[in-house]
Protein backbone atom coordinates (compact mmCIF):
# COMPACT_ATOMS: atom_id res chain seq x y z
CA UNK A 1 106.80 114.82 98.90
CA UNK A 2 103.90 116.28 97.50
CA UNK A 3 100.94 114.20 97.79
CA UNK A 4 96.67 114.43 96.07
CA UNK A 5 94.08 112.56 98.29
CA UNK A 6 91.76 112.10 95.40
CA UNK A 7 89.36 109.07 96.67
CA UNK A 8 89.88 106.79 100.14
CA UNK A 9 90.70 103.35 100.25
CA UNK A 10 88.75 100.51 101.91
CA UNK A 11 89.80 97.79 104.06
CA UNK A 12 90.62 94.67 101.96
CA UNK A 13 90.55 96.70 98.72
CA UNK A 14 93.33 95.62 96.53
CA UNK A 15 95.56 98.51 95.16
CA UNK A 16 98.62 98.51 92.92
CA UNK A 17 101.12 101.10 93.76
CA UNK A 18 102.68 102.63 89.93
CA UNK A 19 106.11 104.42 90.14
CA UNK A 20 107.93 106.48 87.46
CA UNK A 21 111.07 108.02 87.22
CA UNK A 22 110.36 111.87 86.18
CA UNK A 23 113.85 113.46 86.68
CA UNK A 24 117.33 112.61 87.78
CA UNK A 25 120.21 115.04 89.30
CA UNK A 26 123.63 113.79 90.73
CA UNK A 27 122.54 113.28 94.26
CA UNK A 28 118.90 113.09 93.78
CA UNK A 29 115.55 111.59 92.17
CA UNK A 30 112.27 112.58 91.52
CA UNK A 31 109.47 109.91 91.17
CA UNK A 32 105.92 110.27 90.20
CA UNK A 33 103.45 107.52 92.42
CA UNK A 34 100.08 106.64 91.53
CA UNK A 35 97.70 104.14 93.94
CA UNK A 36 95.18 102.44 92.17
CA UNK A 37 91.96 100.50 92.68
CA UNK A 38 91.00 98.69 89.40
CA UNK A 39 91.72 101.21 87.36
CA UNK A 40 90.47 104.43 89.89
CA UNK A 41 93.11 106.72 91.10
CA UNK A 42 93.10 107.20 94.84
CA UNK A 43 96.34 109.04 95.04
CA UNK A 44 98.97 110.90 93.00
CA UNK A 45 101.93 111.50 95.00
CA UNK A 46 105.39 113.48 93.56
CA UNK A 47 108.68 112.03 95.42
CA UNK A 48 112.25 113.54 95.72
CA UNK A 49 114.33 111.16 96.97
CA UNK A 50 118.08 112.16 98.02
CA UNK A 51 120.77 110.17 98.39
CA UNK A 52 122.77 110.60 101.61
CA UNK A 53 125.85 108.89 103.33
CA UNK A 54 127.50 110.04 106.17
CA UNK A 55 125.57 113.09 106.43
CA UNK A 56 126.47 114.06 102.91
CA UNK A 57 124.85 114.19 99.83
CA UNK A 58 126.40 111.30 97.35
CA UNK A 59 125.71 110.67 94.02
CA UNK A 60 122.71 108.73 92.34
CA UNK A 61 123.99 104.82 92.60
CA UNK A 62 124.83 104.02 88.53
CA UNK A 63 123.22 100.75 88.95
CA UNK A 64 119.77 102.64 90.07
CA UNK A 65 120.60 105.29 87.34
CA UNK A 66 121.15 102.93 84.48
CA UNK A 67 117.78 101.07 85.34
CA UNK A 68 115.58 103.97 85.48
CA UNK A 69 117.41 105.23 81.89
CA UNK A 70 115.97 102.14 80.84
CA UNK A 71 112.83 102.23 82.22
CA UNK A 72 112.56 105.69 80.49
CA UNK A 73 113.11 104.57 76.77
């Protein structure tokens, strides 16, 4: 995870957490994450996100894979 502290956050401020698929491999995802406030951006955040099962890398779920293809177009 990679991760920009641009601006702080304040108690009771309402943000909106955006997330984007950027790339997909077979056992792993990367994600791009923005936090908002209005439309500010506090943080910009890069995500890998493997998939593991029994201490072994397994394939991206096709469910998961076909949504974020469609998220995509």
């Amino acid at each position: 995870m990679g991760i920009e502290f641009l601006k702080p956050a304040r108690m009771d401020d309402l943000l909106d957490v955006v997330t984007r698929p950027v790339e997909m491999k077979g056992a792993s995802i990367v994600l791009a994450q923005e936090v908002l406030r209005g439309s500010g951006s506090l943080i910009e955040a890069t995500v890998r996100v493997a998939f593991i099962s029994g201490g072994r890398a397994r394939p991206t779920p096709k469910p998961l894979r076909l949504a974020m293809k469609a998220d995509q177009q």
